[in-house]
Protein backbone atom coordinates (compact mmCIF):
# COMPACT_ATOMS: atom_id res chain seq x y z
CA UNK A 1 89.58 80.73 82.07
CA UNK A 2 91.19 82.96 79.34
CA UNK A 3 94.98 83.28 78.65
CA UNK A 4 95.30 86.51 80.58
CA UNK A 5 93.25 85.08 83.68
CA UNK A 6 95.43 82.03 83.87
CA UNK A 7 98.48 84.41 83.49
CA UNK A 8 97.32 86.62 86.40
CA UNK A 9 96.55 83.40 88.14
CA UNK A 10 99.81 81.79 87.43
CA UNK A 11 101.93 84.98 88.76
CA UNK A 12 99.60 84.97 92.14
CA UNK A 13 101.00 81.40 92.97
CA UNK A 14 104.54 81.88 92.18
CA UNK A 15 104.20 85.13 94.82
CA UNK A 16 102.47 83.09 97.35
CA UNK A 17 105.76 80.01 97.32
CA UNK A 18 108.60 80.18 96.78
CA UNK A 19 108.99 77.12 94.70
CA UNK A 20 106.30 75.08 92.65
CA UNK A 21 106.24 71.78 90.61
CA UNK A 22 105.15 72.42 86.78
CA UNK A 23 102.68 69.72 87.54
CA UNK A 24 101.25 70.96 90.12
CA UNK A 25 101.06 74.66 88.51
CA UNK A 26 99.33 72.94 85.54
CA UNK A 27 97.22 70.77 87.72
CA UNK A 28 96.15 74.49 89.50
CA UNK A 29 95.65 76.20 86.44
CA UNK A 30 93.93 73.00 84.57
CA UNK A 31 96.62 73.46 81.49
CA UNK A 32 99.30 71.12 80.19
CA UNK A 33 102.75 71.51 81.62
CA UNK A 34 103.88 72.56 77.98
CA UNK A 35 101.21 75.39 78.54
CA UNK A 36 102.99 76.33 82.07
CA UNK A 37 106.07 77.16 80.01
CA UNK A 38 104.84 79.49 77.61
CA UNK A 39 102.93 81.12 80.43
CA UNK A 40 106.25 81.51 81.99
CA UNK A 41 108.06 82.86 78.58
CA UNK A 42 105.46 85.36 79.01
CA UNK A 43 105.90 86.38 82.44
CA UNK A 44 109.54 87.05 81.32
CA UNK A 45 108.79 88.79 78.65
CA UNK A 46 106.96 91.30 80.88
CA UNK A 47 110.09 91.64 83.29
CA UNK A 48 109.76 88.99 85.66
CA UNK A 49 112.52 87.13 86.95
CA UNK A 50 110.82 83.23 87.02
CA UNK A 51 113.96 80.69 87.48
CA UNK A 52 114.04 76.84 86.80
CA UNK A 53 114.30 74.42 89.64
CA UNK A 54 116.41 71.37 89.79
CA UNK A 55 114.42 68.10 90.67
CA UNK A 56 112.85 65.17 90.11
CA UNK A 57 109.50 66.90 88.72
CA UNK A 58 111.44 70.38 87.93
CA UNK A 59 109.48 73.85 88.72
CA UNK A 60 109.84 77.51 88.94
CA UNK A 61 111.03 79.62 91.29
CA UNK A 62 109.79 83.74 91.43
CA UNK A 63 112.84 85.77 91.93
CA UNK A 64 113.20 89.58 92.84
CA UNK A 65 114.26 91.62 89.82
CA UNK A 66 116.55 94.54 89.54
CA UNK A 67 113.71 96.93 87.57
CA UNK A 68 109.87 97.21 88.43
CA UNK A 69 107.65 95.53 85.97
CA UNK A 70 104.74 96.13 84.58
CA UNK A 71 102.58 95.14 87.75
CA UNK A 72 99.34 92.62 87.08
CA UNK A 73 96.76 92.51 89.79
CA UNK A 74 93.35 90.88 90.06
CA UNK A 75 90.33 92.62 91.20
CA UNK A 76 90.56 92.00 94.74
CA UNK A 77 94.53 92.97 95.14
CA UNK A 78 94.10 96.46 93.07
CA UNK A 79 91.26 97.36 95.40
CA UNK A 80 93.24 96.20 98.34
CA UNK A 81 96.57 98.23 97.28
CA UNK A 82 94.45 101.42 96.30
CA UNK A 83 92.29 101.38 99.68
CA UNK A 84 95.74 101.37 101.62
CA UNK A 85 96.99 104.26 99.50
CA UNK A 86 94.09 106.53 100.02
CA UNK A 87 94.29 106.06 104.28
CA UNK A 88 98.16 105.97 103.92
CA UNK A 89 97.78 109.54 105.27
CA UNK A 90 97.01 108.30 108.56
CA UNK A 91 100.14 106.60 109.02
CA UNK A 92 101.69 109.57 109.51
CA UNK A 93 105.05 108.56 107.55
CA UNK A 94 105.60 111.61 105.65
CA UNK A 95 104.24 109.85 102.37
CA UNK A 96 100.60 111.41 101.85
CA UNK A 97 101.35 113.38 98.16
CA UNK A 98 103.23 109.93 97.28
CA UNK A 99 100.36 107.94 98.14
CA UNK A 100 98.18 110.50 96.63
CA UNK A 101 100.16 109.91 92.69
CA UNK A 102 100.48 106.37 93.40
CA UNK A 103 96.59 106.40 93.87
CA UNK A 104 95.74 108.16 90.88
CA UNK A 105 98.44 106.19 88.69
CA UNK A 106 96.21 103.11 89.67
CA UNK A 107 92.92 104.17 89.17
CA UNK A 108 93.75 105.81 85.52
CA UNK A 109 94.64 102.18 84.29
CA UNK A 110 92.00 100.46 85.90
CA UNK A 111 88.77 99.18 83.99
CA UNK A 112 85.42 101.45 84.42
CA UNK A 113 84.13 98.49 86.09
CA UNK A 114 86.86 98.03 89.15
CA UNK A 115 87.32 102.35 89.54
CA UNK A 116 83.29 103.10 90.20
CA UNK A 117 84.07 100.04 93.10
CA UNK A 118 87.28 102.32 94.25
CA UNK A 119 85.09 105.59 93.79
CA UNK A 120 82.94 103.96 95.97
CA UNK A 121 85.39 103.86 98.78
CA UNK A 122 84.94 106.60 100.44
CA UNK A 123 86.90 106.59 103.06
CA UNK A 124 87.67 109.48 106.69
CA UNK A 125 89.73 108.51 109.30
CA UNK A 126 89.18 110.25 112.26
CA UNK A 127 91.17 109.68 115.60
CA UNK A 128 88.96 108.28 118.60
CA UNK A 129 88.72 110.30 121.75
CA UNK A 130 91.54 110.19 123.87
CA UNK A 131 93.81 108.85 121.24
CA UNK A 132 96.65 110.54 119.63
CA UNK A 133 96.40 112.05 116.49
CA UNK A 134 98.98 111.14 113.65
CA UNK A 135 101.99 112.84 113.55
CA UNK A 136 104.01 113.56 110.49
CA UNK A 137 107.87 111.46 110.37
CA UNK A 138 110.28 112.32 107.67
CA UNK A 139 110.28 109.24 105.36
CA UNK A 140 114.32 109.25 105.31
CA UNK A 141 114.41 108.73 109.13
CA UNK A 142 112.08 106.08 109.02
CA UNK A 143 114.04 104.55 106.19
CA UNK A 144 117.36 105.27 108.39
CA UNK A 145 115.81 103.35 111.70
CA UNK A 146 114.83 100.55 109.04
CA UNK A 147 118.20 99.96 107.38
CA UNK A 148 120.01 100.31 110.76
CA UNK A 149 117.40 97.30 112.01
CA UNK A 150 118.45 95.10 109.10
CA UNK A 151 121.88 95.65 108.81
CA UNK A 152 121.96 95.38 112.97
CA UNK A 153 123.75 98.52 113.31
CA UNK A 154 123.70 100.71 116.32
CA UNK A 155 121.78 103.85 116.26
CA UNK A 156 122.90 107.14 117.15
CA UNK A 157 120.33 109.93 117.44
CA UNK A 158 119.31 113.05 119.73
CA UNK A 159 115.98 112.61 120.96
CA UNK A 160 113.83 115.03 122.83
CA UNK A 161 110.53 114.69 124.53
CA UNK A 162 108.97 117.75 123.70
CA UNK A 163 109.89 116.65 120.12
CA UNK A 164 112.22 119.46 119.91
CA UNK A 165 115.06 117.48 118.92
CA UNK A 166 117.42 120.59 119.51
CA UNK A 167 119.22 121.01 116.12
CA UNK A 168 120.45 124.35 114.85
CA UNK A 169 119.68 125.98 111.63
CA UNK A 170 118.70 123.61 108.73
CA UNK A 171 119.37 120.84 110.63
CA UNK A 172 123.18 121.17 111.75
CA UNK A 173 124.97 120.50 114.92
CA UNK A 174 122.84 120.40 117.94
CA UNK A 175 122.30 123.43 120.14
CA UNK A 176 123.16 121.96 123.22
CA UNK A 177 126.18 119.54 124.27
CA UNK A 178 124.05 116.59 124.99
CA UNK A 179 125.79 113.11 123.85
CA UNK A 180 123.66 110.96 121.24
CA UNK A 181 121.92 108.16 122.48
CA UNK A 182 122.95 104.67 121.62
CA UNK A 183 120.86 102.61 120.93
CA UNK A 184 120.79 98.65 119.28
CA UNK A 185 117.55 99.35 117.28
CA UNK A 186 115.58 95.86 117.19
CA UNK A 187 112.02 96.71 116.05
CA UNK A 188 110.37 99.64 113.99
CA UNK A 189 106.53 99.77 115.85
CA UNK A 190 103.61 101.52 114.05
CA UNK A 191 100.44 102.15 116.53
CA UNK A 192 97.62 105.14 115.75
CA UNK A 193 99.48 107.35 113.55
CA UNK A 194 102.51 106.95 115.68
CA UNK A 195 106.00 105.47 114.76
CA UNK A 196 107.91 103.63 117.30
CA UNK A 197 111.41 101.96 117.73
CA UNK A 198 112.04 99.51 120.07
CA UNK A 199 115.46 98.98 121.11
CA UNK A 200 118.27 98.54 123.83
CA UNK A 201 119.14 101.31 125.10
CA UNK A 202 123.48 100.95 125.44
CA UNK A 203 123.60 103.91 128.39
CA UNK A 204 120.48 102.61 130.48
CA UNK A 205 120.84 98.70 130.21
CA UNK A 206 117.30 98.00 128.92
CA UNK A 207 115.19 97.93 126.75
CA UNK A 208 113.02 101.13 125.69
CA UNK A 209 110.65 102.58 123.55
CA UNK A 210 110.92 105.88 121.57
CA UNK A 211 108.94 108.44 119.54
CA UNK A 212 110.27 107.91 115.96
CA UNK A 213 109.08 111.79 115.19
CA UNK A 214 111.49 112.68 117.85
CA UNK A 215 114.33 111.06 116.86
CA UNK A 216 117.12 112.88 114.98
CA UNK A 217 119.68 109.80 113.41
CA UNK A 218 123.04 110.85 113.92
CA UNK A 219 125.19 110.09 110.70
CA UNK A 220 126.94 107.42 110.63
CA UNK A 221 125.91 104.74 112.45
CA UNK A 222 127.67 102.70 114.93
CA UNK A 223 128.94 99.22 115.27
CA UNK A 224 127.46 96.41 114.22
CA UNK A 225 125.57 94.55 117.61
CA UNK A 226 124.07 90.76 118.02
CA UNK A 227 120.51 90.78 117.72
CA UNK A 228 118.58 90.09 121.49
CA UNK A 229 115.41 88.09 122.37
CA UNK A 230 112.71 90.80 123.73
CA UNK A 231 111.50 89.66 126.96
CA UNK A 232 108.50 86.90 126.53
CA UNK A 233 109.84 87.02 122.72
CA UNK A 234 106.53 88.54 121.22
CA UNK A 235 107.34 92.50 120.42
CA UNK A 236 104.02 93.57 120.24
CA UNK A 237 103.29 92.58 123.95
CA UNK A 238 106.20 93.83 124.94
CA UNK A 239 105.24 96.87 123.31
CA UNK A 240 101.91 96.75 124.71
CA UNK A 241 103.29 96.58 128.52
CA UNK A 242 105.62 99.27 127.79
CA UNK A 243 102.17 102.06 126.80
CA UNK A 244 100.73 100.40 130.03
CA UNK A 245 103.83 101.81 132.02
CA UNK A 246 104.81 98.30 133.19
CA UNK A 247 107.10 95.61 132.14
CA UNK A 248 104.63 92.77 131.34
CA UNK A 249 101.13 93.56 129.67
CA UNK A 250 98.91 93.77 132.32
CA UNK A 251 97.56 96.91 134.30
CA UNK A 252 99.27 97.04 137.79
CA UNK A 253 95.64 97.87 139.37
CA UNK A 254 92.58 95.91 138.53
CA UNK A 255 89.28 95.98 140.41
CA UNK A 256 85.70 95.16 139.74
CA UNK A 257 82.57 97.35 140.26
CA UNK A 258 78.61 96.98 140.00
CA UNK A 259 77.68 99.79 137.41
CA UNK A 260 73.96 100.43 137.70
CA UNK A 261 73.48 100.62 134.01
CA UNK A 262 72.45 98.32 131.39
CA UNK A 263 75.30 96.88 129.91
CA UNK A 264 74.48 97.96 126.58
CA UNK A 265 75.44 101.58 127.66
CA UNK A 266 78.26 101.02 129.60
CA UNK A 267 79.97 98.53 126.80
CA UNK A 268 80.68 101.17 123.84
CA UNK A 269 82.91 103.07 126.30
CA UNK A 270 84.72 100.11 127.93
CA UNK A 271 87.83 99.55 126.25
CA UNK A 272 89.74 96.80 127.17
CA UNK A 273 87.63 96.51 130.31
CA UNK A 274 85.24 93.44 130.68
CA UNK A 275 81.48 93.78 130.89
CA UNK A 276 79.23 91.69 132.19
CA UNK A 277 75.61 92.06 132.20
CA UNK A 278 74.28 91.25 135.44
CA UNK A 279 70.18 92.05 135.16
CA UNK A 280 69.33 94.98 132.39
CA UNK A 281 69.58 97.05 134.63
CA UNK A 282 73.17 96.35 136.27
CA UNK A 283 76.32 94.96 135.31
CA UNK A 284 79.86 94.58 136.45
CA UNK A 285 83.09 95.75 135.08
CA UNK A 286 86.41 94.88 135.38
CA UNK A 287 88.87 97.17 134.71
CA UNK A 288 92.78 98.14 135.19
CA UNK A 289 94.95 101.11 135.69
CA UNK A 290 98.52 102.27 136.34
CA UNK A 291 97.58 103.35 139.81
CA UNK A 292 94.41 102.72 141.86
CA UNK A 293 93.56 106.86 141.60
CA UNK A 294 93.32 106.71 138.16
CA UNK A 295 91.47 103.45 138.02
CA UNK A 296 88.72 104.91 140.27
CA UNK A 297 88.49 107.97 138.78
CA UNK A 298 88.42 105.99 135.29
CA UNK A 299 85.41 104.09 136.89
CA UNK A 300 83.67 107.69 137.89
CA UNK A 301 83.27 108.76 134.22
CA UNK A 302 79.82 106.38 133.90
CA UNK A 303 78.47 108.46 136.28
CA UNK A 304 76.35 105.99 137.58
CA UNK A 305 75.95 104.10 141.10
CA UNK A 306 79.00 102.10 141.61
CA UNK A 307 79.54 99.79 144.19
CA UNK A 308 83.01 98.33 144.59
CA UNK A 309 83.45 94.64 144.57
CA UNK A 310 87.31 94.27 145.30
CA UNK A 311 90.28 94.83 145.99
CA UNK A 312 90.77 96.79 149.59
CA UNK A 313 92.79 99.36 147.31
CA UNK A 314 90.10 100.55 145.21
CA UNK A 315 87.56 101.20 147.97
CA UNK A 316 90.54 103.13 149.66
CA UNK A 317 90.93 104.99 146.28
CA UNK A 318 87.21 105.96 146.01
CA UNK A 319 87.43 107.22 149.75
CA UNK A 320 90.57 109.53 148.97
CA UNK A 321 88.85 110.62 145.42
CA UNK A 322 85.50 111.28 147.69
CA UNK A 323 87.36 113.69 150.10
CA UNK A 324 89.21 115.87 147.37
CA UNK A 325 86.00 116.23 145.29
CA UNK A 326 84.15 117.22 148.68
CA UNK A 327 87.38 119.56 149.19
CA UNK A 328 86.96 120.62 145.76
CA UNK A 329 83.03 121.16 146.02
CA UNK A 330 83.46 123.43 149.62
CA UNK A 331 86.15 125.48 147.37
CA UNK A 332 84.51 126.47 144.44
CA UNK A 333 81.87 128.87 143.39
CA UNK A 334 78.20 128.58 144.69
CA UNK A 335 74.88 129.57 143.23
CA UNK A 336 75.24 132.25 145.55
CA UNK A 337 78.65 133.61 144.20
């Protein structure tokens, strides 16, 4: 390995713990220790903060500096770090032109070699059907929600579901007398293009889930709270039930049906549903729903031959879905019309 191989190498371990035994950094980089130390001079030199440990084989420690050095990335992180700028777009942060100059300040230093890779990264995101297309947040709110989750401060904001957060011209008092919500904000959620804080909700005794783009901080903050244990203590389940309508993640409805399709075809449009191939001709799907209607009606869209394997409830469904559709089909135009 050359000097500035072993450097690169030398700063990707220090990031990776947080403290590390000379010998074993020299054992790692297959240098003597007294090797280790002028690499370390040199990371210094460049603006890094590396500290001396205590102990009985003494090491080095990476610390966080107060300026930005000069950043040194191998092949695989400067691909990495310019493939998340160019789809930062999508996350619908308010950063796109940011991302856009951060982009092009990393592919004007980069050697011809590693740029015709990035050039070759091509990359279109385009929303699925049915899902929610990014919306655009002002950076400083999502900064606000952050700080207010570290420093365990409780939020006060207007929120509107229409978006329409109600404020008067450039931004001032609210139009209406509505009182700010108060909220102890706990976790900042990001999910298709969408921002999301989790929090309890002071007013309502629970927890709940709001639209970051429709959230209007209220300056300043208010008290400082004692951080809570989301129920089943793993957020993104919790955040998972709470899209599902429902306070656990799981679908309140779930049948079973024979689709008479292959279950090649019927797979690609599944979802979360589970497909199993019974002949290839046939196969049965298991599905849920927030309410046995929709979960029916959901199973409909294959237009295929279904026949219901269980529960009661979702033959009951089909029956009620049959007799408005008939309704529907003895109220509507004919050929004759």
């Amino acid at each position: 390995m050359e000097t500035t191989s072993r450097l690169l190498a030398l700063l990707s371990l220090l990031q990776n713990r947080r403290d590390w035994p000379g010998s074993v950094l020299a054992a790692r980089l297959d240098v003597s220790d007294r090797t280790v130390r002028r690499y370390i001079d040199r990371l210094r030199e460049l603006g890094y903060r590396v500290q001396a440990t205590k102990g009985p084989d003494g090491g080095y420690r990476l610390d966080a500096g107060s300026e930005l050095p000069p950043l040194l990335l191998d092949d695989d992180q400067a691909l990495a770090v310019a493939l998340a700028l160019r789809t930062a777009p999508a996350m619908g942060a308010g950063i796109a032109e940011a991302a856009v100059r951060a982009l092009g300040t990393i592919r004007q230093m980069m050697p011809s070699h590693l740029r015709h890779r990035l050039d070759a990264l091509e990359v279109t995101t385009v929303a699925r059907p049915g899902e929610a297309a990014p919306t655009d947040i002002p950076l400083e709110t999502l900064v606000t929600i952050a700080h207010a989750i570290r420093d365990r401060e409780t939020l006060r904001f207007d929120y509107s579901a229409s978006g329409d957060t109600g404020t008067g011209p450039g931004g001032g008092t609210p139009q209406d007398s509505r009182p700010a919500r108060r909220v102890e904000p706990h976790h900042l959620v990001s999910s298709h293009g969408r921002w999301y804080l989790l929090g309890w909700d002071l007013d309502r005794d629970d927890w709940r889930l709001y639209r970051a783009d429709r959230m209007r901080p209220r300056i300043p903050l208010g008290p400082r709270f004692a951080p809570r244990t989301v129920p089943g203590g793993d957020v993104e389940d919790l955040v998972a039930a709470r899209f599902k309508g429902a306070d656990v993640n799981a679908w309140p409805c779930r049948g079973s049906v024979i689709v008479h399709l292959p279950a090649r075809e019927v797979l690609p449009f599944a979802g979360d549903a589970t497909v199993t191939a019974i002949d290839e001709h046939t196969c049965s799907l298991e599905a849920g729903s927030w309410s046995w209607g929709a979960l029916a009606a959901w199973f409909g869209r294959f237009e295929a031959q279904l026949e219901v394997v269980g529960p009661a409830e979702l033959t009951a469904a089909f029956a009620t879905l049959a007799d408005r559709y008939a309704s529907a089909h003895r109220t509507g135009p004919t050929d004759a019309d």
